[in-house]
PDB file of N, CA and C in Angstrom:
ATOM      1  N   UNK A   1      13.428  15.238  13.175  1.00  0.00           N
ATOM      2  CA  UNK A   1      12.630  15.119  11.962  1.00  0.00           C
ATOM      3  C   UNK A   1      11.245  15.708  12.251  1.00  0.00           C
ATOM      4  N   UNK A   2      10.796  16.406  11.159  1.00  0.00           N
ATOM      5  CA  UNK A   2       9.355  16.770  11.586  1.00  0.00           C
ATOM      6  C   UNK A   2       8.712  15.918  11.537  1.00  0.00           C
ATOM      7  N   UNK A   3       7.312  16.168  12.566  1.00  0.00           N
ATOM      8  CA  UNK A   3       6.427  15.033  12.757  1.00  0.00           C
ATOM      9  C   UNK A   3       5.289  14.511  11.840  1.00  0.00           C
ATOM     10  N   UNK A   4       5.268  15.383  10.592  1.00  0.00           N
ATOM     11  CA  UNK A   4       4.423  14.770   9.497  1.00  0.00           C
ATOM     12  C   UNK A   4       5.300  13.704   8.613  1.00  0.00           C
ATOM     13  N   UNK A   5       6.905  14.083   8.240  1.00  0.00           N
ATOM     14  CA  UNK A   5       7.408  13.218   7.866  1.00  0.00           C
ATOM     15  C   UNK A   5       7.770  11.870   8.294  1.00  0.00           C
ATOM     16  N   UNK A   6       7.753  12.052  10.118  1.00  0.00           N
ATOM     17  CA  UNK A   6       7.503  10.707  10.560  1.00  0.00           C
ATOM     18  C   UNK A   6       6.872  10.168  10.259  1.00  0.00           C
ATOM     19  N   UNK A   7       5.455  10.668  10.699  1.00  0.00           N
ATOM     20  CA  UNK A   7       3.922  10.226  10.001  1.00  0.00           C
ATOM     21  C   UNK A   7       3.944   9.260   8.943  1.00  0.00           C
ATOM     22  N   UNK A   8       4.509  10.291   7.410  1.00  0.00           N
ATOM     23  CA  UNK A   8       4.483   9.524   6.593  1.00  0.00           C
ATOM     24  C   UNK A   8       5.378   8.604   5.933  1.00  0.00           C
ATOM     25  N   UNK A   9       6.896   8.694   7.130  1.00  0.00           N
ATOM     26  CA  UNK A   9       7.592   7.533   6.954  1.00  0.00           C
ATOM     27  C   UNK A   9       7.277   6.246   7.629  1.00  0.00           C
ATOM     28  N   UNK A  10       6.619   6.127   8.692  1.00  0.00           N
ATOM     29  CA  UNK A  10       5.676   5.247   9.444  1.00  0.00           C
ATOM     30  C   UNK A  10       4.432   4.555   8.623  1.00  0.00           C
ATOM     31  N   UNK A  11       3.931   5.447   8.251  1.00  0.00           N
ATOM     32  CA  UNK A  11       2.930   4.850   6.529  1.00  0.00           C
ATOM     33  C   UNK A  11       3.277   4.516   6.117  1.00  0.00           C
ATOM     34  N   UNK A  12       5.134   4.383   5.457  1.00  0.00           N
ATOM     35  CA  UNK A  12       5.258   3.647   4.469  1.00  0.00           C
ATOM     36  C   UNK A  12       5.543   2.527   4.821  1.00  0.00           C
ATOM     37  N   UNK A  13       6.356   2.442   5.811  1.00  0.00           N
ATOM     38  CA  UNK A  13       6.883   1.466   6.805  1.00  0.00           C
ATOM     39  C   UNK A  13       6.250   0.468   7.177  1.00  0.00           C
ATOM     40  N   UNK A  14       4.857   0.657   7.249  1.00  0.00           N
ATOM     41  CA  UNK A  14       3.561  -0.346   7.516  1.00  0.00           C
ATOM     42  C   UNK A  14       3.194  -0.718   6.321  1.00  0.00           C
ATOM     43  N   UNK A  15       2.967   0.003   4.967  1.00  0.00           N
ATOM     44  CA  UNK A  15       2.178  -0.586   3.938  1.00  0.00           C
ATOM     45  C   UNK A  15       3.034  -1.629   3.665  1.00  0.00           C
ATOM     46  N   UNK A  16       4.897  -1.429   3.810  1.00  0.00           N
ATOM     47  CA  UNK A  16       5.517  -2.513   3.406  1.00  0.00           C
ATOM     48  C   UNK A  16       5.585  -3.861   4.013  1.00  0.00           C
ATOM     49  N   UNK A  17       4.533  -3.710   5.076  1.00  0.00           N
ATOM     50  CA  UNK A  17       4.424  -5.046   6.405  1.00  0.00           C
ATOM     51  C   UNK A  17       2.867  -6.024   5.354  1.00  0.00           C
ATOM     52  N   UNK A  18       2.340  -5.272   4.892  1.00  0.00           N
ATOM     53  CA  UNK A  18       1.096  -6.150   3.835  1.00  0.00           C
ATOM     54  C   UNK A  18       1.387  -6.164   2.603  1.00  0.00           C
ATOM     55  N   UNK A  19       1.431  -7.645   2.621  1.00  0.00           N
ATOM     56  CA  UNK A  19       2.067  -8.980   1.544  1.00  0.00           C
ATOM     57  C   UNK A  19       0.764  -9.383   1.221  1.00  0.00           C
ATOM     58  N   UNK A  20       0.563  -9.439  -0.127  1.00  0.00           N
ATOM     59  CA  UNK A  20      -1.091  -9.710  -0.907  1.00  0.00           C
ATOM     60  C   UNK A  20      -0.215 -11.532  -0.417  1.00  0.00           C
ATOM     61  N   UNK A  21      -1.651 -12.657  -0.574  1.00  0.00           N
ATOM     62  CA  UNK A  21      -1.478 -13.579   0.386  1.00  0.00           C
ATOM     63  C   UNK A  21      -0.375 -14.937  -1.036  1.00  0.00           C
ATOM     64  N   UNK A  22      -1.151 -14.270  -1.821  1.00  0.00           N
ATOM     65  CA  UNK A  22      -0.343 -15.141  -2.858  1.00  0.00           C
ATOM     66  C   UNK A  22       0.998 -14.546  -3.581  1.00  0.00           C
ATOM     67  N   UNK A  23       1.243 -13.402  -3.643  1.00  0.00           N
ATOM     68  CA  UNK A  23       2.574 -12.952  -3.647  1.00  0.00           C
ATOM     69  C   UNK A  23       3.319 -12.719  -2.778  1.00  0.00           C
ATOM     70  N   UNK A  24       4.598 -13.310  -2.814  1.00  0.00           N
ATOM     71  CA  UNK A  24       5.514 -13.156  -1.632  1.00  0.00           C
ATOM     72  C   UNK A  24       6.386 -11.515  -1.297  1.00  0.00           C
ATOM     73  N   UNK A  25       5.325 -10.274  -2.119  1.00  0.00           N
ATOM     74  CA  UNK A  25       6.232  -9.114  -2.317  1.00  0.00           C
ATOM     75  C   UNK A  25       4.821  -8.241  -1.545  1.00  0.00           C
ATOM     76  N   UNK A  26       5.345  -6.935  -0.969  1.00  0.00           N
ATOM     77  CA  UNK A  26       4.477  -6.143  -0.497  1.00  0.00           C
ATOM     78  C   UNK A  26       3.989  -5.551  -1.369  1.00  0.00           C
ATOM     79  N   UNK A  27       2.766  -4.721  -1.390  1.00  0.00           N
ATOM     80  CA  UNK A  27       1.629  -3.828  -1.777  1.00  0.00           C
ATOM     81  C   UNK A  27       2.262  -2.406  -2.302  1.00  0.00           C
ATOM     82  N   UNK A  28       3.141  -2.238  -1.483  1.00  0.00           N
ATOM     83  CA  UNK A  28       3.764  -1.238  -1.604  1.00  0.00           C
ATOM     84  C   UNK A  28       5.079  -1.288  -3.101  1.00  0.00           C
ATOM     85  N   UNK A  29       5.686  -2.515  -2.454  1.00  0.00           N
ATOM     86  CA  UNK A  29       6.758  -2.646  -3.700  1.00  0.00           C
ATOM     87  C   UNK A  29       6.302  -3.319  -4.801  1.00  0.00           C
ATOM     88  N   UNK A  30       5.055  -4.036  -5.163  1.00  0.00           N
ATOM     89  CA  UNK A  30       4.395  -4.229  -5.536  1.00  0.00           C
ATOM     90  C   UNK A  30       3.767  -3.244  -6.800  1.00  0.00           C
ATOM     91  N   UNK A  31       4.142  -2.004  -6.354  1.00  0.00           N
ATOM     92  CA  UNK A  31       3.219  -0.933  -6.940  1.00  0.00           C
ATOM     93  C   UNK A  31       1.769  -0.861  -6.937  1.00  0.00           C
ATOM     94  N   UNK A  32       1.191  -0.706  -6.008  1.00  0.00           N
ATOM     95  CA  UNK A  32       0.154  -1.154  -5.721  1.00  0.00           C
ATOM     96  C   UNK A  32      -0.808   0.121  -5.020  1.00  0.00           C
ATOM     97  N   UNK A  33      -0.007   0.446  -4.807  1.00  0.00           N
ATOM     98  CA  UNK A  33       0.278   1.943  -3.935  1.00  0.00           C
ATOM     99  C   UNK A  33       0.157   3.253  -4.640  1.00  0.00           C
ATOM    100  N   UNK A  34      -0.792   3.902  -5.609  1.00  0.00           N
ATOM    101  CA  UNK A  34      -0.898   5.193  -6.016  1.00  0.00           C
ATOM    102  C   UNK A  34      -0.669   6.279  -5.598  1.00  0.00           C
ATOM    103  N   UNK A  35      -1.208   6.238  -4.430  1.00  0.00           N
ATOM    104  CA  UNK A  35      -1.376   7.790  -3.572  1.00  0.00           C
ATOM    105  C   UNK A  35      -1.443   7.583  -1.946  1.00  0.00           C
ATOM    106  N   UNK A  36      -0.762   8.494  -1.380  1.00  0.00           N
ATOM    107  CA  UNK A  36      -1.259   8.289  -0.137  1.00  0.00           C
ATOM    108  C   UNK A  36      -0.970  10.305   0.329  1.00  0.00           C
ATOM    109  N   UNK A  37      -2.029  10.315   1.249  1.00  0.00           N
ATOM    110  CA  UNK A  37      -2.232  11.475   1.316  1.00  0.00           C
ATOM    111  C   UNK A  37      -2.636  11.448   3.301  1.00  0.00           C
ATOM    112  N   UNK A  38      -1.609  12.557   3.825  1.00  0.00           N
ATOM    113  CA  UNK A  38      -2.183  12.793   5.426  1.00  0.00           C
ATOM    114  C   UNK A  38      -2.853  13.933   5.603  1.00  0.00           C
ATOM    115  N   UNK A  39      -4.109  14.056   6.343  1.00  0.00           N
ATOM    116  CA  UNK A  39      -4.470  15.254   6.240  1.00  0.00           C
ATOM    117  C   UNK A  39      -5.351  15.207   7.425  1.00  0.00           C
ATOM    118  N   UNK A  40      -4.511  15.894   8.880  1.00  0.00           N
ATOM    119  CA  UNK A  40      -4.896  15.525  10.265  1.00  0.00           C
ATOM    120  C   UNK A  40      -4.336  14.167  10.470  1.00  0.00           C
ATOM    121  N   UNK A  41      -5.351  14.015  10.880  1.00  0.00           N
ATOM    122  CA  UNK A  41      -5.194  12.424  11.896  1.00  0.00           C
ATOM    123  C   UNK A  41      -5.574  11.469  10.861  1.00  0.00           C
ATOM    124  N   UNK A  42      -6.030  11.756   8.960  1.00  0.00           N
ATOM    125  CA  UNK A  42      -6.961  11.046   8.378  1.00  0.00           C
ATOM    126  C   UNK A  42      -5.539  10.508   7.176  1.00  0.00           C
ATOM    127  N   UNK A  43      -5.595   9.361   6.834  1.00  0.00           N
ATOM    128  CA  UNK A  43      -4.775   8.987   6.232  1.00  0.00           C
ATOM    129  C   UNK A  43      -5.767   8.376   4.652  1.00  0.00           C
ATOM    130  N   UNK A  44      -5.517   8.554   3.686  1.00  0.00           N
ATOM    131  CA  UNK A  44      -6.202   8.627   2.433  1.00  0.00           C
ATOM    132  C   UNK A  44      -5.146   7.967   1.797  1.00  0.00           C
ATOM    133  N   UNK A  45      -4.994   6.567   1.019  1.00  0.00           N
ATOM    134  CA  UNK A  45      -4.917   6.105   0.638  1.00  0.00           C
ATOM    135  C   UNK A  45      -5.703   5.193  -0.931  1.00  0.00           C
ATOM    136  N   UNK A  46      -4.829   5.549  -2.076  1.00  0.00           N
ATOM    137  CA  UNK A  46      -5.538   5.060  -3.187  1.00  0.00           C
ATOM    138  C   UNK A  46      -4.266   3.930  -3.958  1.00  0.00           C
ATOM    139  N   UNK A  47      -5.255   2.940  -4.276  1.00  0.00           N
ATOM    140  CA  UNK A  47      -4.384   1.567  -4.652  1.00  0.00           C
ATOM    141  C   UNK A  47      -5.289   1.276  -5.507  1.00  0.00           C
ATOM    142  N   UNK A  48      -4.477  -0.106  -5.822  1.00  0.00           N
ATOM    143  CA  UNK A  48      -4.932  -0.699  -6.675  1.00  0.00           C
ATOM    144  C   UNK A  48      -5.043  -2.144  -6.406  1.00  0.00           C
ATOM    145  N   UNK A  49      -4.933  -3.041  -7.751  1.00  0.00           N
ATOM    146  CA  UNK A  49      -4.917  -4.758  -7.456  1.00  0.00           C
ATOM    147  C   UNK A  49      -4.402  -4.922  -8.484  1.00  0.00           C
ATOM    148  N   UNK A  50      -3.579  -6.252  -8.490  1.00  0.00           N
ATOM    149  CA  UNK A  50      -2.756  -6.732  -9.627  1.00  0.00           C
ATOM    150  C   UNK A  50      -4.045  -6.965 -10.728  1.00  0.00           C
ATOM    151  N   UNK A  51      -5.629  -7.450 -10.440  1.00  0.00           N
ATOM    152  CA  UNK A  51      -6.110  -8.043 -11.142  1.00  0.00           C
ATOM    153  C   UNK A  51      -7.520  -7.310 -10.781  1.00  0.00           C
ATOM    154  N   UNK A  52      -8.333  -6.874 -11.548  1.00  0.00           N
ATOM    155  CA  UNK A  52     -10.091  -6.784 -11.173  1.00  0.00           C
ATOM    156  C   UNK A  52     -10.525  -7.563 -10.214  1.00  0.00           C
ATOM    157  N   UNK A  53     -10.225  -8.638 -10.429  1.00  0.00           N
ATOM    158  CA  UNK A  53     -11.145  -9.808  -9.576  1.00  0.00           C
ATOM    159  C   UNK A  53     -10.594 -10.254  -8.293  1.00  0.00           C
ATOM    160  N   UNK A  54      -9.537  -9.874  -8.007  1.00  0.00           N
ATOM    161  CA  UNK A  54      -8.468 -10.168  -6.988  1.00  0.00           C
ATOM    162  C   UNK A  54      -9.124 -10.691  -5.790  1.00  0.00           C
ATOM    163  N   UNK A  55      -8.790 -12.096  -5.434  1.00  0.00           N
ATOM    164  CA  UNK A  55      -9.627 -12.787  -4.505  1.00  0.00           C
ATOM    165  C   UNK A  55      -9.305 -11.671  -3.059  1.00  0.00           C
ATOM    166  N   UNK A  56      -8.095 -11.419  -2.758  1.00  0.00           N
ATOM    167  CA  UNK A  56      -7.622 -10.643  -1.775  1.00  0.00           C
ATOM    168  C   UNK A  56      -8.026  -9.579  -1.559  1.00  0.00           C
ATOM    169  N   UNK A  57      -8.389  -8.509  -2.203  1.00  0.00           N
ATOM    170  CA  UNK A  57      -9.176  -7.303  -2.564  1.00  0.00           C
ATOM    171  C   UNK A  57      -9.546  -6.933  -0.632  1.00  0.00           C
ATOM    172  N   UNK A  58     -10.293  -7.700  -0.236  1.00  0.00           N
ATOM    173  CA  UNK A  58     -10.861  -7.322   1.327  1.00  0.00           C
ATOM    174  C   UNK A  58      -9.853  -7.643   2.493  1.00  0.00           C
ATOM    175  N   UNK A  59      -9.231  -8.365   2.333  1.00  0.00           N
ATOM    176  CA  UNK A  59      -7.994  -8.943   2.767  1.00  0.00           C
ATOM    177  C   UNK A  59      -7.189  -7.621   2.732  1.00  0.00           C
ATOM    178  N   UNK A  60      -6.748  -7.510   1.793  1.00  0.00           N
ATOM    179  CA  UNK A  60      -6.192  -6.351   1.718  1.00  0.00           C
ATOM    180  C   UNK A  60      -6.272  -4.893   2.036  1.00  0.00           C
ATOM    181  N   UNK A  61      -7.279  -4.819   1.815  1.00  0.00           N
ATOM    182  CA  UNK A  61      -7.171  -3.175   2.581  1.00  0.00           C
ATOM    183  C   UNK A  61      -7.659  -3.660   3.803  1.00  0.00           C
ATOM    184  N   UNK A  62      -8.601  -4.497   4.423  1.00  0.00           N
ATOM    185  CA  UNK A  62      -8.354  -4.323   5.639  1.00  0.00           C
ATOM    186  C   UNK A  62      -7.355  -4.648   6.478  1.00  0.00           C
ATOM    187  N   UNK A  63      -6.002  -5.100   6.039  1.00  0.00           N
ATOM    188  CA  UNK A  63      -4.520  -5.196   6.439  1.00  0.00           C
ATOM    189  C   UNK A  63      -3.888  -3.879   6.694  1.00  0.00           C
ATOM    190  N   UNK A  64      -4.234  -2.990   5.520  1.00  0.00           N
ATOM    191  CA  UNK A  64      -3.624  -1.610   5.594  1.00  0.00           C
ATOM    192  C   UNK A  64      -4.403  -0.763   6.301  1.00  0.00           C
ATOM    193  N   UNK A  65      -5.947  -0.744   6.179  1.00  0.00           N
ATOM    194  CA  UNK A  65      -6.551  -0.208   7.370  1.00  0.00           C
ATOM    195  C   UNK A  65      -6.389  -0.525   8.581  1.00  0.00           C
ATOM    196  N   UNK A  66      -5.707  -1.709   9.416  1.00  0.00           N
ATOM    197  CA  UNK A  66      -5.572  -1.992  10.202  1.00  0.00           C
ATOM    198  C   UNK A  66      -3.689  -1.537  11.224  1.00  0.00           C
ATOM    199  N   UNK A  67      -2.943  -1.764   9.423  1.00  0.00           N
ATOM    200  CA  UNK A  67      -1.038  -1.499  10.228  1.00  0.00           C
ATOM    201  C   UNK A  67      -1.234   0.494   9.951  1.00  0.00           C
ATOM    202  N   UNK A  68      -1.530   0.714   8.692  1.00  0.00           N
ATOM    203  CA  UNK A  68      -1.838   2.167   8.837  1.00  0.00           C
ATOM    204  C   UNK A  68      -2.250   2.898  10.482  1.00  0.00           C
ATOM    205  N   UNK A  69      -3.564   2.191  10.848  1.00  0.00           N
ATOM    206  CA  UNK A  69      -4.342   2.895  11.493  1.00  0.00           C
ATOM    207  C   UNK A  69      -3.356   2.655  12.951  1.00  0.00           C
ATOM    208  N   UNK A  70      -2.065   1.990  13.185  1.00  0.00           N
ATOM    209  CA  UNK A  70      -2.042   1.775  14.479  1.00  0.00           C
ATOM    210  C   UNK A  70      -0.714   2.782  14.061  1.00  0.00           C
ATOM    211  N   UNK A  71      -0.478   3.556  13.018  1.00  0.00           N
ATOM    212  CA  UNK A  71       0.586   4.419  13.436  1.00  0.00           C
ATOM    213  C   UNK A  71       0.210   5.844  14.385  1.00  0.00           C
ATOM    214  N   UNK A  72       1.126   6.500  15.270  1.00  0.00           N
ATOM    215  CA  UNK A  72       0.666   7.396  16.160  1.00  0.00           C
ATOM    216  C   UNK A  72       0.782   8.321  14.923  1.00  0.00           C
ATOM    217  N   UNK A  73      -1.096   9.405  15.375  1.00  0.00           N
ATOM    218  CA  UNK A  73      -1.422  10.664  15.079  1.00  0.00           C
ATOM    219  C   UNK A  73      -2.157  10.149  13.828  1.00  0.00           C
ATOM    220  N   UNK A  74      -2.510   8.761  13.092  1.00  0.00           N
ATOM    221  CA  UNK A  74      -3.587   8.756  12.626  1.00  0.00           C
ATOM    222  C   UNK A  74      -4.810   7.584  12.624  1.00  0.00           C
ATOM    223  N   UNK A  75      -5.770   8.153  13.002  1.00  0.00           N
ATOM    224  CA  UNK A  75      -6.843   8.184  13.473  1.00  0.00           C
ATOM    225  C   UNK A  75      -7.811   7.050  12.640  1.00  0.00           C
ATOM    226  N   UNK A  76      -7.894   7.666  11.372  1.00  0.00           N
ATOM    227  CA  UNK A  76      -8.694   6.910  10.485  1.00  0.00           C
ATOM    228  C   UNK A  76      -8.142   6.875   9.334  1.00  0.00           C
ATOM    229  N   UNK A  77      -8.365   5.253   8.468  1.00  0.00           N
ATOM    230  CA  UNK A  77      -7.733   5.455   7.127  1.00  0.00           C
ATOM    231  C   UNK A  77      -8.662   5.161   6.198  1.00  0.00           C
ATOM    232  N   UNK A  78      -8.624   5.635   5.085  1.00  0.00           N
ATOM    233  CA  UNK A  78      -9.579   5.550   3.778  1.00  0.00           C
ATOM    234  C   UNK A  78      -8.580   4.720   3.178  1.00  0.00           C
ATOM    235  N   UNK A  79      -9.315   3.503   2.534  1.00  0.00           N
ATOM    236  CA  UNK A  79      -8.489   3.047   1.291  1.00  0.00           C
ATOM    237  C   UNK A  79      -9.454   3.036  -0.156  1.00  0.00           C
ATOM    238  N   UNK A  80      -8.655   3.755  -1.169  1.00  0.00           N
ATOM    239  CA  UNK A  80      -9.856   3.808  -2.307  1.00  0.00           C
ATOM    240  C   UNK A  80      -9.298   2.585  -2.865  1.00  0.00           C
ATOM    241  N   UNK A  81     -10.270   2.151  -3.945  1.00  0.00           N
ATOM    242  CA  UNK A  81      -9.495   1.154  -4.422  1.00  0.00           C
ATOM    243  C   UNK A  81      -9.915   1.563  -6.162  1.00  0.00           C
ATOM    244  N   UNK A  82      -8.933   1.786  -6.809  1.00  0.00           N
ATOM    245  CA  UNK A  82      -9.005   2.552  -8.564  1.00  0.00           C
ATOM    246  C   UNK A  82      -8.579   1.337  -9.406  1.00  0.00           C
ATOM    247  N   UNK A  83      -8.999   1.224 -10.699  1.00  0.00           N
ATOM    248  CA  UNK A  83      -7.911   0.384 -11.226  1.00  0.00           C
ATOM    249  C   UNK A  83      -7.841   1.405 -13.187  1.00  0.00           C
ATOM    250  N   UNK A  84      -7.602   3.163 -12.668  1.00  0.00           N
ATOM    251  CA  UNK A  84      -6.733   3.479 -13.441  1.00  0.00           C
ATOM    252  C   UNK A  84      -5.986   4.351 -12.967  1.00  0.00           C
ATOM    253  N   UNK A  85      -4.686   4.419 -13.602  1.00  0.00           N
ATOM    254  CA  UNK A  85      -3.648   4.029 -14.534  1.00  0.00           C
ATOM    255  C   UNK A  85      -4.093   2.500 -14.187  1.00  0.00           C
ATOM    256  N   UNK A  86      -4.033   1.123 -14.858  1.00  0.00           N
ATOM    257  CA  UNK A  86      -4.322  -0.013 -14.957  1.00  0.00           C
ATOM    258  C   UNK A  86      -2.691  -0.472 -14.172  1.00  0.00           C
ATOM    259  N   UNK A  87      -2.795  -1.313 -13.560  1.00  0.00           N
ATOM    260  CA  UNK A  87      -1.492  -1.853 -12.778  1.00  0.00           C
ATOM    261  C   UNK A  87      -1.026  -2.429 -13.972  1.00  0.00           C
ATOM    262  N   UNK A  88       0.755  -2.585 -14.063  1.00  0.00           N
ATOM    263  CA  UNK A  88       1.549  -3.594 -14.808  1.00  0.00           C
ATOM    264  C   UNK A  88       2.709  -3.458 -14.290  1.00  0.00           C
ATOM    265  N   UNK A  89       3.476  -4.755 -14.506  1.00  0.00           N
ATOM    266  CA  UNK A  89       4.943  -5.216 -13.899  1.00  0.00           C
ATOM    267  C   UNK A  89       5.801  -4.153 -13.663  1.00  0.00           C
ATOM    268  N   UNK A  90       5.589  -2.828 -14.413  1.00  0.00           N
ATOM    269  CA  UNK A  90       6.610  -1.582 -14.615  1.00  0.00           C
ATOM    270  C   UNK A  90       6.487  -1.198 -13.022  1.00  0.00           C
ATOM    271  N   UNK A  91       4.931  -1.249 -12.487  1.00  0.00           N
ATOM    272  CA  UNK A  91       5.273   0.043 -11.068  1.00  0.00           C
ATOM    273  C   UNK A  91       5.613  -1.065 -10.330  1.00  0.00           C
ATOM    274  N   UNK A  92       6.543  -2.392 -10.481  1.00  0.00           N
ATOM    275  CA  UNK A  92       7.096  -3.161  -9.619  1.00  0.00           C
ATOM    276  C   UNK A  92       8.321  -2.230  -9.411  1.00  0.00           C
ATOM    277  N   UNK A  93       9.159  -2.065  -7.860  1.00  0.00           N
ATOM    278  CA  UNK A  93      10.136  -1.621  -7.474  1.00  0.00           C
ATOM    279  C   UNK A  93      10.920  -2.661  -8.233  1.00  0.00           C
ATOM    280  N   UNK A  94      11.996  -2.137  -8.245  1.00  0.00           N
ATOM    281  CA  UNK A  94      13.593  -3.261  -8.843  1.00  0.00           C
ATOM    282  C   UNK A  94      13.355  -4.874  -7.961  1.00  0.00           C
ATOM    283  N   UNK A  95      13.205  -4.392  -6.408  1.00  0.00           N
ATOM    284  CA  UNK A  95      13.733  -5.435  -5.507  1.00  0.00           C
ATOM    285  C   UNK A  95      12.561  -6.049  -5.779  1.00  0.00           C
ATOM    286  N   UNK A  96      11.458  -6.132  -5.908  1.00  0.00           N
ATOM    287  CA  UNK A  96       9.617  -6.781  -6.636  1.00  0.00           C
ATOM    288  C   UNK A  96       9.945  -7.823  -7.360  1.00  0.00           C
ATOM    289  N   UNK A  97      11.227  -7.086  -8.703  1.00  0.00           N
ATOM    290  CA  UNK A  97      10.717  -7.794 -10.060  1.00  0.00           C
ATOM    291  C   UNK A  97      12.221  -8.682 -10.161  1.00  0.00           C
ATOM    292  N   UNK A  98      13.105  -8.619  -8.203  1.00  0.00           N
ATOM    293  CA  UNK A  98      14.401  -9.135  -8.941  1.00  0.00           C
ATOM    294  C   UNK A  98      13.575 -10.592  -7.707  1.00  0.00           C
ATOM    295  N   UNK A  99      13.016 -10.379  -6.618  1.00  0.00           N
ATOM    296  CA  UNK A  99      12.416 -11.623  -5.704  1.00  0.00           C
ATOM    297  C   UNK A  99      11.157 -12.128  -6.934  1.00  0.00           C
ATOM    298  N   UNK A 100      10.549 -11.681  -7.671  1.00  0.00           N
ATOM    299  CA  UNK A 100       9.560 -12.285  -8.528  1.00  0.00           C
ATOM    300  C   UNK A 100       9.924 -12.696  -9.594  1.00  0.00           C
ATOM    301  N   UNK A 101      11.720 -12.709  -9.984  1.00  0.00           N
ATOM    302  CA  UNK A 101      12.173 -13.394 -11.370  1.00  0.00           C
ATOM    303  C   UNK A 101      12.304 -12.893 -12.768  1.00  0.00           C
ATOM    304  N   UNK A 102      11.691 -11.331 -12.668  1.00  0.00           N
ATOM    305  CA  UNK A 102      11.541 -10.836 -13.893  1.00  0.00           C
ATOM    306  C   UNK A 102      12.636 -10.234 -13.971  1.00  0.00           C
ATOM    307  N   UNK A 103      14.039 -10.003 -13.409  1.00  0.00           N
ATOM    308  CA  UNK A 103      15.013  -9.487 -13.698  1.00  0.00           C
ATOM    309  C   UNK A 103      16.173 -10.493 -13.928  1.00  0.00           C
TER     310      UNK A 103
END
């Protein structure tokens, strides 16, 4: 496999290891997850929060700045944090909304 796709199968692999503290579903399946972008050793990351006010907010990216940053070949991670497109139940994955009851 080439080694950027490792890269960024290893990125995903980690975002799915950070679980916001009051939902029992990852960030990732979560939809939570906008963008992620490698470029070098620099990993760029743009998310979101279920809510504006989200007590977790710092919690959180520094989880993903932290499992991100220990994958090999990147270096440093940016996490932006946007809230448009506005998050809703839709960018829940299937497996999100069938462990959270909405299916």
């Amino acid at each position: 496999m080439n080694e950027f796709l490792q890269t960024e199968e290893e990125v995903l692999r980690m975002l799915k290891t950070v679980f916001d503290p009051e939902i029992p579903v990852n960030v990732y399946d979560l939809g939570l997850i906008y963008k992620i972008e490698i470029e070098g050793t620099t990993c760029k990351i743009e998310m979101t929060l279920t809510a504006p006010g989200c007590p977790a907010a710092d919690f959180l990216v520094e989880d993903i700045r932290q499992k991100v940053g220990s994958v090999e070949g990147i270096e440093q991670v940016d996490v932006n944090i946007v809230f448009e497109p506005e998050w809703t139940k839709d960018r829940m994955s299937e497996e999100a909304k069938l462990e959270l009851g909405f299916l």
